[in-house]
N, C-alpha and C. Protein backbone atom coordinates (compact mmCIF):
# COMPACT_ATOMS: atom_id res chain seq x y z
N UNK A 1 0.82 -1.21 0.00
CA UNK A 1 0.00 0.00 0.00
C UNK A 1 0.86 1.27 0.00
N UNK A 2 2.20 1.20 0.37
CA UNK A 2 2.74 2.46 0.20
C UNK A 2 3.21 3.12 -0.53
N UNK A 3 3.36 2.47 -2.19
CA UNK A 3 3.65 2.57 -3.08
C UNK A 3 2.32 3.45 -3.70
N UNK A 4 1.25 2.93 -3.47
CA UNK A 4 0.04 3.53 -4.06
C UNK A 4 -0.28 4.79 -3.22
N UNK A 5 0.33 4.38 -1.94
CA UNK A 5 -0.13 6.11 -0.98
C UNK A 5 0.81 7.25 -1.71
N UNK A 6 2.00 6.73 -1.72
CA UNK A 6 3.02 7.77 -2.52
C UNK A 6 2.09 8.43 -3.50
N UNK A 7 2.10 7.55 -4.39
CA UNK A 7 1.63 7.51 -5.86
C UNK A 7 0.50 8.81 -5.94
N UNK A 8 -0.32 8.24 -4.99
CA UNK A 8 -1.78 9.53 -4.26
C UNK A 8 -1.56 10.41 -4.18
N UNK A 9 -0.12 10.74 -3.56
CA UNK A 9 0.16 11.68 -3.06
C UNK A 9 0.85 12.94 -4.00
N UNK A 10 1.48 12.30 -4.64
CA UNK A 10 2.32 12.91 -6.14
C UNK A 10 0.89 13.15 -6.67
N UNK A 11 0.07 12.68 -7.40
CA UNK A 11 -1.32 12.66 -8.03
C UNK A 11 -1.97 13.93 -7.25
N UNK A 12 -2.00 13.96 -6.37
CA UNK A 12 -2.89 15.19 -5.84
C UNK A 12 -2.06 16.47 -5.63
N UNK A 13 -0.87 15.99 -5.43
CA UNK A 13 -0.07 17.56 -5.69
C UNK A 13 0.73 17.95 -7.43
N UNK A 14 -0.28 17.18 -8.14
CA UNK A 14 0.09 17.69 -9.56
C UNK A 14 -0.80 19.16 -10.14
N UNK A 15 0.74 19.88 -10.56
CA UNK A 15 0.20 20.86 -11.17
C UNK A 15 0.11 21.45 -12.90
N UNK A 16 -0.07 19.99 -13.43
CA UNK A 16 0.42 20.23 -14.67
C UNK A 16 -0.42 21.35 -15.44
N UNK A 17 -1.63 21.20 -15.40
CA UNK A 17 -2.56 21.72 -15.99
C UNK A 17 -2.95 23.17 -15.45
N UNK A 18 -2.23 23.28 -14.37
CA UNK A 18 -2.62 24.48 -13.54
C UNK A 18 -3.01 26.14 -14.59
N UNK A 19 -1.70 26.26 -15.42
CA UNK A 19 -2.28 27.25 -16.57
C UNK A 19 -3.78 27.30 -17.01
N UNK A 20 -4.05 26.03 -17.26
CA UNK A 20 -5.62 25.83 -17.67
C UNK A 20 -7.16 25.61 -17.50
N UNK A 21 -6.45 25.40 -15.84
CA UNK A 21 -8.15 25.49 -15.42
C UNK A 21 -8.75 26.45 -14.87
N UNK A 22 -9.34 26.56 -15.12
CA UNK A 22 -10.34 27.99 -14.48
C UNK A 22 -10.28 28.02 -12.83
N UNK A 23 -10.41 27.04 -12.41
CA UNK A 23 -10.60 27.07 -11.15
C UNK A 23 -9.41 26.83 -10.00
N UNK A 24 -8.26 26.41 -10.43
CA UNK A 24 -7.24 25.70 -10.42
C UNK A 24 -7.18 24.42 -10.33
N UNK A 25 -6.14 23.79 -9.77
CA UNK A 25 -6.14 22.11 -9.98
C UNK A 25 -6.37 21.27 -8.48
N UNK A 26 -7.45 20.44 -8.25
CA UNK A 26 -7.53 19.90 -7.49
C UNK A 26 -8.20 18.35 -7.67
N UNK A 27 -7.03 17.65 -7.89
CA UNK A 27 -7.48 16.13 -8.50
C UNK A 27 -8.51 15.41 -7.51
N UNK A 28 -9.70 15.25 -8.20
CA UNK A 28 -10.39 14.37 -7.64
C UNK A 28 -10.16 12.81 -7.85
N UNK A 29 -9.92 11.67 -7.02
CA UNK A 29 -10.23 10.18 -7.38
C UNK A 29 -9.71 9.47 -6.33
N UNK A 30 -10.04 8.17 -6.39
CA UNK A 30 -10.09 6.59 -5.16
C UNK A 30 -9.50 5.80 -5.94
N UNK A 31 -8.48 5.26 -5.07
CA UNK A 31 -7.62 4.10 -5.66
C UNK A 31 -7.23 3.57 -4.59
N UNK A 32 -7.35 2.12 -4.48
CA UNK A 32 -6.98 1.21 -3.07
C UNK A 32 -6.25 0.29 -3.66
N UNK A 33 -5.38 -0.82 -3.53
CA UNK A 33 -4.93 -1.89 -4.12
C UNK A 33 -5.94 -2.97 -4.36
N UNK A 34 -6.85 -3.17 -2.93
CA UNK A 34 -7.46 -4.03 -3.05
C UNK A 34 -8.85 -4.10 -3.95
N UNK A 35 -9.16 -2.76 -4.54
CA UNK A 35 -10.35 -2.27 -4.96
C UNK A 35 -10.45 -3.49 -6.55
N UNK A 36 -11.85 -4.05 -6.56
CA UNK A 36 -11.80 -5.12 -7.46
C UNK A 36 -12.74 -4.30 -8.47
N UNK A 37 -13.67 -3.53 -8.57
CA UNK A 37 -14.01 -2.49 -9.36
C UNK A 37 -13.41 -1.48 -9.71
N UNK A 38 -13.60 -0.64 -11.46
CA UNK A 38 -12.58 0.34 -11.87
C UNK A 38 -13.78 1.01 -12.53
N UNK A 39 -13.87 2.71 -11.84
CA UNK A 39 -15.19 3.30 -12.73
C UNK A 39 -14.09 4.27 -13.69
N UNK A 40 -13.87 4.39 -14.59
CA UNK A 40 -13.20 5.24 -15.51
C UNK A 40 -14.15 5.76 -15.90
N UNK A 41 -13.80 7.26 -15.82
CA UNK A 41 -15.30 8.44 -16.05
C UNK A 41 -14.61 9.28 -16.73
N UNK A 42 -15.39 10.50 -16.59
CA UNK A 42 -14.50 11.35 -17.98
C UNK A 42 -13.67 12.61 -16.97
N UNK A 43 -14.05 13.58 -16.41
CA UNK A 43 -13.18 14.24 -15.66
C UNK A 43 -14.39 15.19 -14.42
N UNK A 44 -14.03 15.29 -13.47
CA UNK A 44 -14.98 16.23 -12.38
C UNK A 44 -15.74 17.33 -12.88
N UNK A 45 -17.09 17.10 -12.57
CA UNK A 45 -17.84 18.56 -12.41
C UNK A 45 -17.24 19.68 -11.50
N UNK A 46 -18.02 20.29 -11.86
CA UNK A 46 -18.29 21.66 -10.99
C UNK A 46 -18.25 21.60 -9.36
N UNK A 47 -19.54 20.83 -9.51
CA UNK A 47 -19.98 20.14 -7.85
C UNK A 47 -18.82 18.96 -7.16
N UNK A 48 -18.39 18.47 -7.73
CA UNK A 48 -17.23 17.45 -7.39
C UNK A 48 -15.66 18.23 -7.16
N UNK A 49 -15.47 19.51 -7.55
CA UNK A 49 -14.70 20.05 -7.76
C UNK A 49 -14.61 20.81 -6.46
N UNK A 50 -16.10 21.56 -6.03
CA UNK A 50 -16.39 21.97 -5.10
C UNK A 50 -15.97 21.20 -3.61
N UNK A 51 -16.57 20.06 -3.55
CA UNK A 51 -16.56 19.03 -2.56
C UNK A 51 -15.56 18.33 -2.44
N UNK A 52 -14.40 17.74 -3.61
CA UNK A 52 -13.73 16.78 -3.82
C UNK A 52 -14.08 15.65 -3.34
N UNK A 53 -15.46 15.24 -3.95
CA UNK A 53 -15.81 14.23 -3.45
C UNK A 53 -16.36 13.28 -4.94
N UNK A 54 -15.35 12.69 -5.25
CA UNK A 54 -16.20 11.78 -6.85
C UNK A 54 -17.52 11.13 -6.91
N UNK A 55 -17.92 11.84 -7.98
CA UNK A 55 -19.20 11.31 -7.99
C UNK A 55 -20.38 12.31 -7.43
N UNK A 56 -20.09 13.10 -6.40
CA UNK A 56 -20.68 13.75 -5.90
C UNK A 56 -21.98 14.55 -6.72
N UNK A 57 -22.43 13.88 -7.28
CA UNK A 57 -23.84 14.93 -8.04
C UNK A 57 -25.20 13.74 -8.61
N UNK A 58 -25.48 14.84 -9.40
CA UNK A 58 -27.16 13.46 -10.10
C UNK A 58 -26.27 12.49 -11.02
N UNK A 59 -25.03 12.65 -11.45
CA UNK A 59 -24.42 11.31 -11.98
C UNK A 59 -24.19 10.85 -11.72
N UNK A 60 -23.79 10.56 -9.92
CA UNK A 60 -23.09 9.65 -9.38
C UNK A 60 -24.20 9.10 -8.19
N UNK A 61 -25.62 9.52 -8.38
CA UNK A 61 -26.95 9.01 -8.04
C UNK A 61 -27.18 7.82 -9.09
N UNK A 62 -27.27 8.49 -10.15
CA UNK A 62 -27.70 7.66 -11.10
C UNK A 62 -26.76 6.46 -11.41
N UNK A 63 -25.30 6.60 -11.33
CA UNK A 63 -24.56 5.55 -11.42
C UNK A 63 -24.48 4.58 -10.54
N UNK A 64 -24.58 5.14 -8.98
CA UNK A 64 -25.16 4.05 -8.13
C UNK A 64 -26.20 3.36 -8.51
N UNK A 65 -27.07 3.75 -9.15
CA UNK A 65 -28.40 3.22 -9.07
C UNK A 65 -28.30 1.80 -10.49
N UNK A 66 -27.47 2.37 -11.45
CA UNK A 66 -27.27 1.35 -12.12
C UNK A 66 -26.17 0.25 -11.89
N UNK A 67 -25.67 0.26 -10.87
CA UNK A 67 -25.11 -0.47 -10.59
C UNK A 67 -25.38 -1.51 -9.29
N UNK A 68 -26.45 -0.94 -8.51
CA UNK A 68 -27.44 -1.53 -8.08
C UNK A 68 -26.40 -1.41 -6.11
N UNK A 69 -25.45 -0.48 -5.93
CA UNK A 69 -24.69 -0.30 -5.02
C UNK A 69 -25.30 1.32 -4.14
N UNK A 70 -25.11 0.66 -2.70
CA UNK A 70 -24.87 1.77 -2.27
C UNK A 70 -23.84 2.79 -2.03
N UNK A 71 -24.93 3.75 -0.93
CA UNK A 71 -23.65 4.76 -1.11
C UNK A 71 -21.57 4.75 -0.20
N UNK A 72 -22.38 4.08 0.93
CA UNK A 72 -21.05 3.36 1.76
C UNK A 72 -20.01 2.40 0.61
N UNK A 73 -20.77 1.54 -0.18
CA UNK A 73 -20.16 0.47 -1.10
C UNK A 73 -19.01 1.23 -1.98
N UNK A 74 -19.71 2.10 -2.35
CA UNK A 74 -19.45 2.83 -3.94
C UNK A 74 -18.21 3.76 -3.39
N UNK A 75 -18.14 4.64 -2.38
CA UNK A 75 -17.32 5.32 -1.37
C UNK A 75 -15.95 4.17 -1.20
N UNK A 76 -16.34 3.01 -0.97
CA UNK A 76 -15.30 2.02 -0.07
C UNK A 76 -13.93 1.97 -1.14
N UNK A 77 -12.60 2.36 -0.93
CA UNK A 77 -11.66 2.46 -1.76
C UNK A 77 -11.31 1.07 -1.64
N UNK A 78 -11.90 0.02 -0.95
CA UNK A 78 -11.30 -1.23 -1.06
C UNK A 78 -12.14 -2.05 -2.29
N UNK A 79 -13.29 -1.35 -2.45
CA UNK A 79 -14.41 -2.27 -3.21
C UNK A 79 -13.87 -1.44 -4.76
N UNK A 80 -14.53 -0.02 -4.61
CA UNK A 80 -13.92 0.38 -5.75
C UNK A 80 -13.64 1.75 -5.92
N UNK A 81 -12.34 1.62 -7.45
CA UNK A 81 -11.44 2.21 -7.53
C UNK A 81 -12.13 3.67 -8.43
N UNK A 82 -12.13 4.86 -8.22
CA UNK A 82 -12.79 5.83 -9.00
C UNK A 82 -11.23 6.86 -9.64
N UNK A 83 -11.41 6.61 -10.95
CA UNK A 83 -9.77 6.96 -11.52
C UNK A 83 -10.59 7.75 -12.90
N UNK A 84 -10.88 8.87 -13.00
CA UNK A 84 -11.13 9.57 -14.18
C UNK A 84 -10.57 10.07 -15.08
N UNK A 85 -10.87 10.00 -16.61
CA UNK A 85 -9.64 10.34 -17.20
C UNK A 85 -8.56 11.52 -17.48
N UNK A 86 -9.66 12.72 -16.50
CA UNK A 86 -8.98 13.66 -16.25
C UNK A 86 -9.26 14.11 -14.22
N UNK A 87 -8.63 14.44 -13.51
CA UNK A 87 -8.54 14.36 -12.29
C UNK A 87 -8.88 15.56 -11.68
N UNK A 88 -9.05 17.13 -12.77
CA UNK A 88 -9.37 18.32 -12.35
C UNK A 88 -10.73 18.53 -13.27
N UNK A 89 -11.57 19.29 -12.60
CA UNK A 89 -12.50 20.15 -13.13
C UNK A 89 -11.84 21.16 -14.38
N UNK A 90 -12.67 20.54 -15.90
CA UNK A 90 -11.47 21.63 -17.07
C UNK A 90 -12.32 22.82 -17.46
N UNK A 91 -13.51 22.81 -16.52
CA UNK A 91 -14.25 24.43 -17.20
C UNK A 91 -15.59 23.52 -17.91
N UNK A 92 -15.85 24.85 -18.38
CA UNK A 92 -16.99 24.63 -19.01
C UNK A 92 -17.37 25.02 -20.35
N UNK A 93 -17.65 24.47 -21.34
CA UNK A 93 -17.80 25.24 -22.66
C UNK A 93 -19.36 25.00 -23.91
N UNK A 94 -19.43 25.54 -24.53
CA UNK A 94 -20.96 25.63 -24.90
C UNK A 94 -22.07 24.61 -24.96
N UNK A 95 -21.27 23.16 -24.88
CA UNK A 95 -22.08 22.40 -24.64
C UNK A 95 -22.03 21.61 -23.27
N UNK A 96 -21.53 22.08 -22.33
CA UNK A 96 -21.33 21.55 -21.13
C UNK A 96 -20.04 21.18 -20.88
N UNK A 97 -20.10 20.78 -19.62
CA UNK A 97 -17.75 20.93 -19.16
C UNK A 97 -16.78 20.39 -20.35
N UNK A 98 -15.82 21.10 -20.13
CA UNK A 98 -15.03 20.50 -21.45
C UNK A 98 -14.53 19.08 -21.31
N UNK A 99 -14.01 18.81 -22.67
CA UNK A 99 -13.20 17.58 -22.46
C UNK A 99 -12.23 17.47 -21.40
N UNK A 100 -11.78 16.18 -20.31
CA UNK A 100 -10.72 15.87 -19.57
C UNK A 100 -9.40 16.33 -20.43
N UNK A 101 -8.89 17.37 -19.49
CA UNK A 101 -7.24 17.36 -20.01
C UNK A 101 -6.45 16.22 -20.30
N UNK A 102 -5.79 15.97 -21.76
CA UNK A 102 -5.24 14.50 -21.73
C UNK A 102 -3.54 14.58 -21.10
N UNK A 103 -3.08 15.36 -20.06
CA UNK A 103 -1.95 15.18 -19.76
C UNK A 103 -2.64 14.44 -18.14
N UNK A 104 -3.62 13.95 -17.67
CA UNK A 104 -3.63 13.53 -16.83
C UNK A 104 -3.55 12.00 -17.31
N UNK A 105 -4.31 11.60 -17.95
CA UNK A 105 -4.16 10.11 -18.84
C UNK A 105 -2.31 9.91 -19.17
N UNK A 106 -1.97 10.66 -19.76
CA UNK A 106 -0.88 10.62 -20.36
C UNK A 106 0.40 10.26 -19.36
N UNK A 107 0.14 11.24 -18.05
CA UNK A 107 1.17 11.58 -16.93
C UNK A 107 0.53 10.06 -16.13
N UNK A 108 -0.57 9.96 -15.52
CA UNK A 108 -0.76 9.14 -14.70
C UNK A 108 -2.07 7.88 -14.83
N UNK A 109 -1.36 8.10 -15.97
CA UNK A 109 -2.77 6.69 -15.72
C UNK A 109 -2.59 5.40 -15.48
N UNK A 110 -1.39 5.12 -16.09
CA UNK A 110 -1.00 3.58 -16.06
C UNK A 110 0.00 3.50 -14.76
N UNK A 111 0.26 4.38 -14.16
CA UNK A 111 0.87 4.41 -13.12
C UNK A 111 -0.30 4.10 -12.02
N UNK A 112 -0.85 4.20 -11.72
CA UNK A 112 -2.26 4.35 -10.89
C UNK A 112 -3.08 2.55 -11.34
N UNK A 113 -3.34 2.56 -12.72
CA UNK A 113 -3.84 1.59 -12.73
C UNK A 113 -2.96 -0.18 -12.58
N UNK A 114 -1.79 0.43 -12.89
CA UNK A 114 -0.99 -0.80 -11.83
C UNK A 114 -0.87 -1.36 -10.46
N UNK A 115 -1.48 -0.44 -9.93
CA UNK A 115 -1.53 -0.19 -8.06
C UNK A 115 -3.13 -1.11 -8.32
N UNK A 116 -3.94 -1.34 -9.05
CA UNK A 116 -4.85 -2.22 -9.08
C UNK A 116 -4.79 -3.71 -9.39
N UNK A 117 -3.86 -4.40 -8.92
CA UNK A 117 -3.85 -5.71 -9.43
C UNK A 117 -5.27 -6.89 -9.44
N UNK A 118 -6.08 -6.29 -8.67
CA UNK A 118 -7.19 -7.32 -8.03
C UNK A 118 -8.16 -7.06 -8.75
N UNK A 119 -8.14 -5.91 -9.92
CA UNK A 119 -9.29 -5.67 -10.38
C UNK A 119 -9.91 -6.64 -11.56
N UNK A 120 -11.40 -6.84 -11.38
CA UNK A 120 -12.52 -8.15 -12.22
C UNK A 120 -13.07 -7.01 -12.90
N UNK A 121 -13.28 -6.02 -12.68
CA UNK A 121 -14.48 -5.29 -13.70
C UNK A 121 -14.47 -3.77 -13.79
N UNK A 122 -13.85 -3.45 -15.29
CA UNK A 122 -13.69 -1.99 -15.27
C UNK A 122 -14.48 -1.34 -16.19
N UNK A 123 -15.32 -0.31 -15.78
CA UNK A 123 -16.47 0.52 -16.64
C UNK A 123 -15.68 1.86 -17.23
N UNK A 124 -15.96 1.61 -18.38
CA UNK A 124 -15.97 3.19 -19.13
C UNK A 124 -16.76 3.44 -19.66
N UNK A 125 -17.23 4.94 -18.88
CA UNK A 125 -18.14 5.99 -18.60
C UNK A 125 -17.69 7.09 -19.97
N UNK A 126 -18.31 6.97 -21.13
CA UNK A 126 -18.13 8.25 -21.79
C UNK A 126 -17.15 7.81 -23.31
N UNK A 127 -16.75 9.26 -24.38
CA UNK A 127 -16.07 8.63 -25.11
C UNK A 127 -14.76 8.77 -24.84
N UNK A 128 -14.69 9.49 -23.49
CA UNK A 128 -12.79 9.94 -23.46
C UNK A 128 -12.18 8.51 -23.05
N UNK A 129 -13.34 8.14 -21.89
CA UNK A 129 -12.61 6.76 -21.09
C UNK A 129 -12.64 5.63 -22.40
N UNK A 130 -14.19 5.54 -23.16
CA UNK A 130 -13.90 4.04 -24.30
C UNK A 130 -12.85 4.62 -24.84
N UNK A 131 -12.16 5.95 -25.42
CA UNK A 131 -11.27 5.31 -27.04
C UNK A 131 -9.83 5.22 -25.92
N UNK A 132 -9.88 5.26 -24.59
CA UNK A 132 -8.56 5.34 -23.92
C UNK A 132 -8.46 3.57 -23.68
N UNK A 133 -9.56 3.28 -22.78
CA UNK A 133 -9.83 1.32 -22.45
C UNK A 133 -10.37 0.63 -23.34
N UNK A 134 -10.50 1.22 -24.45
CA UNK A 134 -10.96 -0.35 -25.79
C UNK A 134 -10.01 0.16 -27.01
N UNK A 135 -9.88 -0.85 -27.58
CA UNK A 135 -9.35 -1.40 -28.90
C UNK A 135 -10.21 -1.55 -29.79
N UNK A 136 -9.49 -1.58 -30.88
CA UNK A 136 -10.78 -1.71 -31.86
C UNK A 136 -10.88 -0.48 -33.01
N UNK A 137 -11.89 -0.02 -33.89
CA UNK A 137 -11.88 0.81 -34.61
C UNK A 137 -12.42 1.67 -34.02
N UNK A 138 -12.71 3.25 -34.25
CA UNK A 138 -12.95 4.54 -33.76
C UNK A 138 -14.75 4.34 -34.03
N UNK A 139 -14.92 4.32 -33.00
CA UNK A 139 -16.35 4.32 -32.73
C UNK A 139 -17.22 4.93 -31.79
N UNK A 140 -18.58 5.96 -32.04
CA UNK A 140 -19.19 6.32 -31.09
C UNK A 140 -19.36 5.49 -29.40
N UNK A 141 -19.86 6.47 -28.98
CA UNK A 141 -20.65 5.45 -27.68
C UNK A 141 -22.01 4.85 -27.86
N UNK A 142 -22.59 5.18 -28.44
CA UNK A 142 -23.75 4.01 -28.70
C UNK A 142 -23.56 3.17 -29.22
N UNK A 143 -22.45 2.91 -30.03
CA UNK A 143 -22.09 1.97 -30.83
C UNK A 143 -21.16 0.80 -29.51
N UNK A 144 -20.59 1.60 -29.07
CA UNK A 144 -19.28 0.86 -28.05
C UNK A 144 -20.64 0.19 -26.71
N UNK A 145 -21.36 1.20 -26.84
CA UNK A 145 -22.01 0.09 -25.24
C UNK A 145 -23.15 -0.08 -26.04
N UNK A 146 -23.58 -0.45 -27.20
CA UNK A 146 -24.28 -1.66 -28.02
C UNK A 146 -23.59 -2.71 -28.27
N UNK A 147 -22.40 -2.69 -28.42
CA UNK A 147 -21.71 -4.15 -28.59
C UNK A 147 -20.87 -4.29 -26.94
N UNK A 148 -21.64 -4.34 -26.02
CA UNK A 148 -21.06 -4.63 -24.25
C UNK A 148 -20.34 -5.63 -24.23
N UNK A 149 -21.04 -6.86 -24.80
CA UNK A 149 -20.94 -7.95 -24.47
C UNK A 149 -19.52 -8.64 -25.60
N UNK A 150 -18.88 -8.01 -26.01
CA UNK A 150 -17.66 -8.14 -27.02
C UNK A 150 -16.82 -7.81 -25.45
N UNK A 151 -16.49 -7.17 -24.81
CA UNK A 151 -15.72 -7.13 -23.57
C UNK A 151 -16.21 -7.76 -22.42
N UNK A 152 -17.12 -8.14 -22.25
CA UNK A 152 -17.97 -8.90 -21.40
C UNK A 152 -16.78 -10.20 -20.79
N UNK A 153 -16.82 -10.46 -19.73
CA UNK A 153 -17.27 -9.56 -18.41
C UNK A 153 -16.56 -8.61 -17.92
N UNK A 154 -14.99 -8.29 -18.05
CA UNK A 154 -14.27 -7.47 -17.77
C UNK A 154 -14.39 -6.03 -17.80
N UNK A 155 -15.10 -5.51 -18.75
CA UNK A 155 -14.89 -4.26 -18.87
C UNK A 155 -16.39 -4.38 -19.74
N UNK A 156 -16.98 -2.97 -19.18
CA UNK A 156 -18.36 -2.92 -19.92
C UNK A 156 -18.20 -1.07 -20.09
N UNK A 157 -18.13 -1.00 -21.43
CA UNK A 157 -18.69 0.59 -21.89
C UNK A 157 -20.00 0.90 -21.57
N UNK A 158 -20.24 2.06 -20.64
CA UNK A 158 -21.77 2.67 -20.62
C UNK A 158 -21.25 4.34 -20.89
N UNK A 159 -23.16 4.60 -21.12
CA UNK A 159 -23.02 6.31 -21.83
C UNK A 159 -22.16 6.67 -20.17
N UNK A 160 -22.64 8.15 -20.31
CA UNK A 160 -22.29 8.78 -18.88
C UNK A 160 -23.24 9.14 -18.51
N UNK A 161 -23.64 9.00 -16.97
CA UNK A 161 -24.74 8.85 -16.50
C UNK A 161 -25.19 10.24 -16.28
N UNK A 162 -24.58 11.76 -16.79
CA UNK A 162 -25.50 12.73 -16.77
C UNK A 162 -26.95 12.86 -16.96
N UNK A 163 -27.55 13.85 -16.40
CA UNK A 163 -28.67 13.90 -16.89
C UNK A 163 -28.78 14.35 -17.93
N UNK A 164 -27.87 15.06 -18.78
CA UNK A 164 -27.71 15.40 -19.99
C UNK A 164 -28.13 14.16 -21.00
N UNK A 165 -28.04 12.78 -20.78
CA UNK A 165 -28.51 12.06 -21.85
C UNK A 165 -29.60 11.04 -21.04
N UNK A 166 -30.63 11.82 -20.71
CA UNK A 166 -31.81 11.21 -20.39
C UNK A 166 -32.51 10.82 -21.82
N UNK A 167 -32.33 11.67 -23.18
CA UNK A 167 -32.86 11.95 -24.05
C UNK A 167 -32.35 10.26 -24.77
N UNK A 168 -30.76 9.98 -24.58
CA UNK A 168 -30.18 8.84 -24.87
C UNK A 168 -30.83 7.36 -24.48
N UNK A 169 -31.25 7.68 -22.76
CA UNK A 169 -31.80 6.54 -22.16
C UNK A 169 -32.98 6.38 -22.97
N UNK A 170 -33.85 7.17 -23.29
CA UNK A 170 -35.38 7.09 -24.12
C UNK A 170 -34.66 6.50 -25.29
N UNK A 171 -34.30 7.19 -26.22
CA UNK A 171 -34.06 6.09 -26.96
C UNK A 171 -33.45 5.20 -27.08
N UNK A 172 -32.80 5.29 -26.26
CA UNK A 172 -31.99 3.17 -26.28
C UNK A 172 -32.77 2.36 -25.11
N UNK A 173 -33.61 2.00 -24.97
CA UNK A 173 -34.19 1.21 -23.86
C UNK A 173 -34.00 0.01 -23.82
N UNK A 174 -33.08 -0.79 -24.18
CA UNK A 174 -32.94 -2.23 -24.57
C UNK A 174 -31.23 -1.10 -23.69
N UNK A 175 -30.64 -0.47 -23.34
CA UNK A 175 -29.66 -0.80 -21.93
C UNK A 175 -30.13 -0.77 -20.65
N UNK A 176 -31.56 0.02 -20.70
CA UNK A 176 -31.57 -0.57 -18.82
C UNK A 176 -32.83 -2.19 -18.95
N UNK A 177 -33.22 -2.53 -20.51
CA UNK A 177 -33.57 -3.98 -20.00
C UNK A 177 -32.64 -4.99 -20.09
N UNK A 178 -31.82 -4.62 -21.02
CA UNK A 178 -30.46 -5.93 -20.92
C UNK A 178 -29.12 -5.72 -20.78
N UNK A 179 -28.58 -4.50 -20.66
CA UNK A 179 -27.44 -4.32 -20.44
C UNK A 179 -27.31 -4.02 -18.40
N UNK A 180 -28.30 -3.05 -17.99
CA UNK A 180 -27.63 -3.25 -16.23
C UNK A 180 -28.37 -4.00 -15.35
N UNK A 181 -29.59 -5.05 -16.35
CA UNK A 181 -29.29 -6.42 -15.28
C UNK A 181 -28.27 -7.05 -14.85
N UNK A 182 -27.87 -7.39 -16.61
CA UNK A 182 -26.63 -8.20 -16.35
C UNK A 182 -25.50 -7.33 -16.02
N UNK A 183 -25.22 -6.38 -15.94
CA UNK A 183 -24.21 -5.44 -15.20
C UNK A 183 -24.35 -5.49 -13.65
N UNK A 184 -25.90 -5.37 -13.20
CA UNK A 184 -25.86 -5.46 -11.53
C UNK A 184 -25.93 -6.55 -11.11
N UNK A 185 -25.90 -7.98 -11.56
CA UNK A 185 -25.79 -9.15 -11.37
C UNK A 185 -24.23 -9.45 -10.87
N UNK A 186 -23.47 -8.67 -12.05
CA UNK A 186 -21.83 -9.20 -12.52
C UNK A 186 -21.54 -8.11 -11.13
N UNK A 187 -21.82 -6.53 -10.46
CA UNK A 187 -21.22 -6.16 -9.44
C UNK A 187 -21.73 -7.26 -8.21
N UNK A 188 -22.70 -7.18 -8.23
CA UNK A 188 -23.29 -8.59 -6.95
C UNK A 188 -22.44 -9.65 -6.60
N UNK A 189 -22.14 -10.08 -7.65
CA UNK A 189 -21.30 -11.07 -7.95
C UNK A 189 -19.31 -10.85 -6.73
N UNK A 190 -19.37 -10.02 -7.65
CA UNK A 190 -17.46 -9.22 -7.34
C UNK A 190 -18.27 -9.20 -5.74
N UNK A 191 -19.28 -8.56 -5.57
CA UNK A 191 -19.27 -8.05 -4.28
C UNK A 191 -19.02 -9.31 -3.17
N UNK A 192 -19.77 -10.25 -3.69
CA UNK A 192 -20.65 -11.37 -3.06
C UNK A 192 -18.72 -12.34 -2.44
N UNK A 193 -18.11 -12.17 -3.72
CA UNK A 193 -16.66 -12.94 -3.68
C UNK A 193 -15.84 -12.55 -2.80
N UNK A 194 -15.77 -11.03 -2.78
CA UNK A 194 -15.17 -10.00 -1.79
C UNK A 194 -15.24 -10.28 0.02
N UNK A 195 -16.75 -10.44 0.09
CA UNK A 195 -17.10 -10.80 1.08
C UNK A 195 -16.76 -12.03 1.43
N UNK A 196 -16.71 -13.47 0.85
CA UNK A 196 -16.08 -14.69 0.71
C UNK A 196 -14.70 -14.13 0.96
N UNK A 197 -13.94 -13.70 0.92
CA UNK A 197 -12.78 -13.68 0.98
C UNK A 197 -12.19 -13.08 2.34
N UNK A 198 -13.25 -12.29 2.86
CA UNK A 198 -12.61 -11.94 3.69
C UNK A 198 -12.46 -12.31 5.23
């Protein structure tokens, strides 16, 4: 674990981006060794930025909810790991916050996601996290979490749970009847083993 506390620690006193954010830099994210879940999201709101608390808003309601976890669970850095692909709040621009800065991916990502050896199941949230965690040809997100089950069980692409694509959920309704059953089955599952183990 002290390798990954370091690691935390460098990570939260990074100022790479500092020129560029509006607000300045204050990395939000959870990383434990033992954490067997990986939510790869796209980079902090406003409200998360505020709080430094991931997740902290109606997306990280709604992402609990599809994942069928509470709020203690989802919090627990041993259960799971919350690593976004950008770690500061990057502003905001005409269609809502900008893209994650890619010098946080670039500087620390694979450094961080090595400190996860235990991990069974990693979600990407959005298109910054799919074209960073899948292979394959350049493809939307409806396209990437219409074909789930091509990464199945390891890694499952979903939209991002803003309320911004409520409009998305209406029309794709074939992901909350067959894609986060079997998604809250497969966390049940990790959870259920976790507990066996300990």
């Amino acid at each position: 674990m002290s390798g990954c506390t370091e690691l935390l620690a460098e990570v939260r006193d990074c100022r790479l981006c500092e020129a560029t954010l509006p607000l300045g830099p204050r990395p939000v994210l959870q990383v434990h060794p033992e954490a067997r879940i990986l939510i790869a999201g796209q980079a902090p709101g406003r409200k998360v930025h505020d709080t430094g608390i991931p997740f902290n808003d109606p997306s990280g309601t709604r992402l609990r909810q599809w994942l069928g976890i509470d709020h203690d669970t989802f919090y627990d850095p041993r259960t799971v790991a919350l690593v976004p692909m950008g770690f500061c709040y990057p502003g905001t621009g005409k269609h809502g916050d900008l893209p994650p800065r890619p010098e946080c991916a670039t500087t620390w990502r694979r450094p961080l996601l090595e400190q996860l050896p235990r991990m069974e199941l990693t979600l990407v949230l959005g298109q910054y996290a799919q074209a960073w965690h899948l292979d394959g040809p350049r493809a939307g997100v409806t396209a990437r979490v219409r074909a789930w089950r091509a990464h199945w069980p390891n890694i499952v692409p979903l939209p991002h749970p803003s309320p911004r694509n409520n409009r998305w959920l209406s029309q794709n309704p074939w992901f909350e009847t067959e894609l986060l059953p079997a998604l809250q089955a497969r966390v049940a599952s990790i959870l259920r083993g976790s507990e066996q183990r300990e």
